[in-house]
N, C-alpha and C. Protein backbone atom coordinates (compact mmCIF):
# COMPACT_ATOMS: atom_id res chain seq x y z
N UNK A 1 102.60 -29.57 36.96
CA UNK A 1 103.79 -29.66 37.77
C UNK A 1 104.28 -31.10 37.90
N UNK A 2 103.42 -32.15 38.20
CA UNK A 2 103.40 -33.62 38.07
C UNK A 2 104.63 -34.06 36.78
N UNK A 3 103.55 -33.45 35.92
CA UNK A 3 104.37 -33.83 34.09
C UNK A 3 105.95 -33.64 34.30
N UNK A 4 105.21 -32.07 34.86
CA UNK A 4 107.29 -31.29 34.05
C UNK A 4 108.42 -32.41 35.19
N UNK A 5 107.81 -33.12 36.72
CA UNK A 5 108.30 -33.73 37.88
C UNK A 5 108.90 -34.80 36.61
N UNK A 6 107.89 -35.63 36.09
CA UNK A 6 108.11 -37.12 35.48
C UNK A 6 109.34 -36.90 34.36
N UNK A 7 109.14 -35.60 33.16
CA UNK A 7 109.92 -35.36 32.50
C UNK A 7 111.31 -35.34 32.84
N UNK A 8 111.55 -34.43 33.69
CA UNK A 8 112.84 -33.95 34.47
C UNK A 8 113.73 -35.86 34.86
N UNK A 9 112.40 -36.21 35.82
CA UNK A 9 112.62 -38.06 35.87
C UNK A 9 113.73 -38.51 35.30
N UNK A 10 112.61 -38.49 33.62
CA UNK A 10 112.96 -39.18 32.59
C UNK A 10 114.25 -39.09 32.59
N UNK A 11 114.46 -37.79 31.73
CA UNK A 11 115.54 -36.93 31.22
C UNK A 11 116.91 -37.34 32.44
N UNK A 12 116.70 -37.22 33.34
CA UNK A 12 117.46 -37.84 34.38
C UNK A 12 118.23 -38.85 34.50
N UNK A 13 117.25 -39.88 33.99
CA UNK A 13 117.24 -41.56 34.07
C UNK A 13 118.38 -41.45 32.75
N UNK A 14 117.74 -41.13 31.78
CA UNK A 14 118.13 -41.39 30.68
C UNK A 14 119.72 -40.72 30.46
N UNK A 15 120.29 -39.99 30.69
CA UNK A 15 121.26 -38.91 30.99
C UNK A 15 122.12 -40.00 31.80
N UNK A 16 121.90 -40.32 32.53
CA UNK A 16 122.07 -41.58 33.82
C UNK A 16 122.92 -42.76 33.12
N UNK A 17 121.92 -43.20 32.21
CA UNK A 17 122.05 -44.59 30.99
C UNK A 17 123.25 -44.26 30.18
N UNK A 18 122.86 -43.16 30.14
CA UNK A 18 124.03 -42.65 28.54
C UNK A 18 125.57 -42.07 29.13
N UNK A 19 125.58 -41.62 30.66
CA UNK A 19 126.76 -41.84 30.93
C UNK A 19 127.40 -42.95 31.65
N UNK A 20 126.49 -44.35 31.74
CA UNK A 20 127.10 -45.40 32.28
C UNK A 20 128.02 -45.87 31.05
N UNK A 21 127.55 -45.53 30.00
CA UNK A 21 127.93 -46.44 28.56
C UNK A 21 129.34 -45.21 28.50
N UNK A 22 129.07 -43.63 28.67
CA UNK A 22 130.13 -43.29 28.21
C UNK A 22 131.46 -42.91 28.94
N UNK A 23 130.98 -43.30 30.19
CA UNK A 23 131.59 -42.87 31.33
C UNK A 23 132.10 -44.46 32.59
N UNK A 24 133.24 -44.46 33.06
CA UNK A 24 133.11 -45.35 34.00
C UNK A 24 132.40 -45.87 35.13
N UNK A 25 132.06 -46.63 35.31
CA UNK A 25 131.27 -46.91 36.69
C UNK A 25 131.62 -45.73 37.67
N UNK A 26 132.95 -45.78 38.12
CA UNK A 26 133.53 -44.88 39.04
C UNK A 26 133.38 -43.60 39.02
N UNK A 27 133.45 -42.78 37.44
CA UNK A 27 133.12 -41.59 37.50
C UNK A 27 131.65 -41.15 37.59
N UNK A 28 130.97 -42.77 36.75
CA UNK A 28 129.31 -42.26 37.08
C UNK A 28 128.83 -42.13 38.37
N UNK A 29 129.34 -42.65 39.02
CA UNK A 29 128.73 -42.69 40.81
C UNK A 29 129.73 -41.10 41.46
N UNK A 30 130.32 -40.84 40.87
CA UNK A 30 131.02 -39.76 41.18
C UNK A 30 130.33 -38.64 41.07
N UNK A 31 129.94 -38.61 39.34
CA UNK A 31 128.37 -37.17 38.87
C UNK A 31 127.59 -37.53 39.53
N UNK A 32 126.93 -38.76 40.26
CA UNK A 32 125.55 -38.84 40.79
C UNK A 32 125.76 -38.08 42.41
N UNK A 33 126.89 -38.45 42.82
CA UNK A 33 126.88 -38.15 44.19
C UNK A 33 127.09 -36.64 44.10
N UNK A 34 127.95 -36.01 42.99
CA UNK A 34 128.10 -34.41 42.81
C UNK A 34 126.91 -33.68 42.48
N UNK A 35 126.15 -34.18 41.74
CA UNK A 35 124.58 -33.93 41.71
C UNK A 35 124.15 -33.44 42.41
N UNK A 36 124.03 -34.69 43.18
CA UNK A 36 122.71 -34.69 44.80
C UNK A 36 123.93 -33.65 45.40
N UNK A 37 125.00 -33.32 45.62
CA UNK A 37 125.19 -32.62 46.88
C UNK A 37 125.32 -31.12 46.14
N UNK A 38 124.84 -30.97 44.65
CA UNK A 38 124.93 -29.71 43.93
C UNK A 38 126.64 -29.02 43.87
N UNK A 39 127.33 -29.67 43.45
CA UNK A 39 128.81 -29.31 43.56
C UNK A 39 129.40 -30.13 42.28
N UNK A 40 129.13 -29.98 41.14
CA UNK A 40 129.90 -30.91 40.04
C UNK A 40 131.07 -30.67 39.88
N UNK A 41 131.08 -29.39 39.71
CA UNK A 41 132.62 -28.60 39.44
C UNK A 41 134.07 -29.19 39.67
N UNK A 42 133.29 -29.28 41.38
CA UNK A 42 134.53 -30.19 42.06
C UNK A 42 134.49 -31.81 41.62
N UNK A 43 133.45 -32.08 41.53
CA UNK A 43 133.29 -33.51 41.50
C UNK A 43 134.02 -34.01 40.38
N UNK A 44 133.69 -32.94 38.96
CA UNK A 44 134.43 -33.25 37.61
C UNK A 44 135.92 -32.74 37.50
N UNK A 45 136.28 -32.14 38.64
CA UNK A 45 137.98 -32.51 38.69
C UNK A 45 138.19 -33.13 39.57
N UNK A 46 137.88 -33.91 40.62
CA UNK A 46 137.73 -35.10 41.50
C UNK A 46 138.10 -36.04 40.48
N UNK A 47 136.78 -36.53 39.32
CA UNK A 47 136.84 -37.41 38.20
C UNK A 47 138.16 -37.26 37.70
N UNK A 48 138.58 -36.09 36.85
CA UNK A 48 139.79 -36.08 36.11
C UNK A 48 141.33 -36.63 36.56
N UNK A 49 141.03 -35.91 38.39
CA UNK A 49 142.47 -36.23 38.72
C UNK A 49 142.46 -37.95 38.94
N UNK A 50 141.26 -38.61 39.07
CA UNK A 50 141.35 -39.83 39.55
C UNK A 50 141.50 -40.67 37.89
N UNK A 51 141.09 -40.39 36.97
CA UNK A 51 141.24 -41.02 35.98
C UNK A 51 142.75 -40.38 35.40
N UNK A 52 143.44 -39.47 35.53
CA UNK A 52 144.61 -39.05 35.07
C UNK A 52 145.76 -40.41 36.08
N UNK A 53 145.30 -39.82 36.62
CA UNK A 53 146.37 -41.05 38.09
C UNK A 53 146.25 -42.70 37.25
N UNK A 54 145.06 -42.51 37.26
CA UNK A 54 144.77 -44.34 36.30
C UNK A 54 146.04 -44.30 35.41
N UNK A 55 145.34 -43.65 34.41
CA UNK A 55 146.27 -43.50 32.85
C UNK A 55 147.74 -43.75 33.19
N UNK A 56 148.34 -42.86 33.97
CA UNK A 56 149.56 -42.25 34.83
C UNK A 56 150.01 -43.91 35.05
N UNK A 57 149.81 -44.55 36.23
CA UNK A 57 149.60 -45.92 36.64
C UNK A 57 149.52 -47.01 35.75
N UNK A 58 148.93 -46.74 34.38
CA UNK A 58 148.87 -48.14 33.24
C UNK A 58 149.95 -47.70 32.56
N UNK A 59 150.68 -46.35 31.94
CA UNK A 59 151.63 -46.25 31.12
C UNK A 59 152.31 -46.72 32.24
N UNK A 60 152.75 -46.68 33.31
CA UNK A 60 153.85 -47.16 34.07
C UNK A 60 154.18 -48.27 34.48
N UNK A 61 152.99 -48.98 34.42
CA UNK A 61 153.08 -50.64 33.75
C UNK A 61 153.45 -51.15 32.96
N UNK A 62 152.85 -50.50 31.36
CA UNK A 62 153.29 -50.90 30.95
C UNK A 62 154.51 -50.83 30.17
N UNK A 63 155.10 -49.92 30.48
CA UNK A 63 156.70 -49.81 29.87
C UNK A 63 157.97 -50.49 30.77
N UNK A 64 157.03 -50.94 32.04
CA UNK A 64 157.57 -51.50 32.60
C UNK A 64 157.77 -53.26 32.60
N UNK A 65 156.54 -53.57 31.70
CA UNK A 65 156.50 -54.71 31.07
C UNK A 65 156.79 -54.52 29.95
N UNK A 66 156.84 -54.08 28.91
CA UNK A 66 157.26 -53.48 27.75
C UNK A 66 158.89 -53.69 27.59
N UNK A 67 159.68 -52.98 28.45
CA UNK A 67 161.24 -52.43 28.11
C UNK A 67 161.72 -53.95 28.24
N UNK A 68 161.53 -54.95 29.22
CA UNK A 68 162.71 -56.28 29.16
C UNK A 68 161.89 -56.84 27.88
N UNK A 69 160.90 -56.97 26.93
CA UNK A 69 160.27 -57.73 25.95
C UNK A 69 161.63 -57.02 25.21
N UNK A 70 161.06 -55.32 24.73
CA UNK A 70 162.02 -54.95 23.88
C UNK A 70 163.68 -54.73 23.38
N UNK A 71 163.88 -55.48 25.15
CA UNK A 71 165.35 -55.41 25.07
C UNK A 71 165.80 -57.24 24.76
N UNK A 72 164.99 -57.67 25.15
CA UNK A 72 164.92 -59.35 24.76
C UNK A 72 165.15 -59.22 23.42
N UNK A 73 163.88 -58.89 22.87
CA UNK A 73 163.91 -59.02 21.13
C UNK A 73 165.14 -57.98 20.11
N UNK A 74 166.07 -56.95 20.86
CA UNK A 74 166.73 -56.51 20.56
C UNK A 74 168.06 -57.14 20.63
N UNK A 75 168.71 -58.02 21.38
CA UNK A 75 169.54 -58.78 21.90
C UNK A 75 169.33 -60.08 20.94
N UNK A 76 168.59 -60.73 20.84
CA UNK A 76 167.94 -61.56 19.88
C UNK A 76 168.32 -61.26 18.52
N UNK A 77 168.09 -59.62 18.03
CA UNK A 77 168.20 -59.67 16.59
C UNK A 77 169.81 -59.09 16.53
N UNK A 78 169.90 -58.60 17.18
CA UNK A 78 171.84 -58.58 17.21
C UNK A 78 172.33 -59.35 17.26
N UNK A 79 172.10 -60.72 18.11
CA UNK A 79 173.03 -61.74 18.30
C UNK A 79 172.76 -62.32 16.70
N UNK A 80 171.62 -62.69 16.08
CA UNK A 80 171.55 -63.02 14.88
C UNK A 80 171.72 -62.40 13.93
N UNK A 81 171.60 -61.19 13.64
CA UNK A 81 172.97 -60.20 12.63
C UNK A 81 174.11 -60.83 12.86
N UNK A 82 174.93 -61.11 14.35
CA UNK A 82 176.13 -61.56 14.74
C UNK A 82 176.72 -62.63 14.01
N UNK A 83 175.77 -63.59 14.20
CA UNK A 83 175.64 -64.97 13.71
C UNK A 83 175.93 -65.08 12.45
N UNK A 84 175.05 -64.59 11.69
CA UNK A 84 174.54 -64.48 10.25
C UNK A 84 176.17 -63.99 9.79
N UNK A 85 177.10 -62.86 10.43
CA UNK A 85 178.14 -62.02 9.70
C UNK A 85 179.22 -63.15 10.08
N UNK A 86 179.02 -63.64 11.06
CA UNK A 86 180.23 -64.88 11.25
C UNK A 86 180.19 -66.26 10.22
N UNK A 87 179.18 -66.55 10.27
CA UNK A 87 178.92 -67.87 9.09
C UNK A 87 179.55 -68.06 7.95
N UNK A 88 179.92 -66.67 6.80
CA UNK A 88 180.48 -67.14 5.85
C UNK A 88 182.01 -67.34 6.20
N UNK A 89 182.63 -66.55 7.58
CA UNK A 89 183.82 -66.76 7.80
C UNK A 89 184.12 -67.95 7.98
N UNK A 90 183.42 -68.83 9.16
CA UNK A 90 183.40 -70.02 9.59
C UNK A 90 183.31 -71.01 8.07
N UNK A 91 182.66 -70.72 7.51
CA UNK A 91 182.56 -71.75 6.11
C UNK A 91 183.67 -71.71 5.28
N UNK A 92 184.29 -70.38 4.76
CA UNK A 92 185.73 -70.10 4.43
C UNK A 92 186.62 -70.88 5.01
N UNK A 93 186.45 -70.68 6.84
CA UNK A 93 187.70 -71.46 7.25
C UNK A 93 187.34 -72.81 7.22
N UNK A 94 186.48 -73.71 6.80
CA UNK A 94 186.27 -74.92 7.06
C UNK A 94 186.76 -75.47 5.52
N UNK A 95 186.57 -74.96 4.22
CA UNK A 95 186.80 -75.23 3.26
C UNK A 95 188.40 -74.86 2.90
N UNK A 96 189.18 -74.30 3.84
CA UNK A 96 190.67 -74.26 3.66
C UNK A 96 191.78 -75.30 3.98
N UNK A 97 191.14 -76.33 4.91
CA UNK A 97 191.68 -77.25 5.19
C UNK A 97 191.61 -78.27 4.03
């Protein structure tokens, strides 16, 4: 009974290790506490909705840092198409005088 106690341990520990690496801090302390109170179910849509909200929260950053870059660099390459289509006019009219 000792053994199968230490095994279970192990297996525990180790299970433990392998979802710190695959899992966030936040959600790992999340399975540990759903564990001990025997309720994962909830705990692993607890996890989901709190990591969906994350995700939710960084796309909304970043398109929000995103859209003035892409409207910068869009404004940028129009004005220089602009540029570029005016130049040979400007050179025409400079060589008519």
């Amino acid at each position: 009974m000792a053994i199968q106690r230490r095994v279970l341990d192990c297996f525990a520990a180790l299970a433990m290790t392998i979802l710190l690496f695959l899992a966030t801090p936040v959600a790992a302390r999340m399975m540990a506490v759903g564990e001990r109170s025997g309720d994962m179910g909830e705990m692993f849509t607890q996890i989901a909705r709190f990591h969906d909200d994350e995700v939710a929260r960084f796309i909304d950053w970043f398109t929000r840092a995103f859209e003035p870059l892409l409207m910068a660099v869009l404004g940028v390459s129009v004005g220089a198409v602009l540029v570029l289509m005016y130049m040979p006019i400007f050179e025409l009219a400079g060589n008519i005088r």
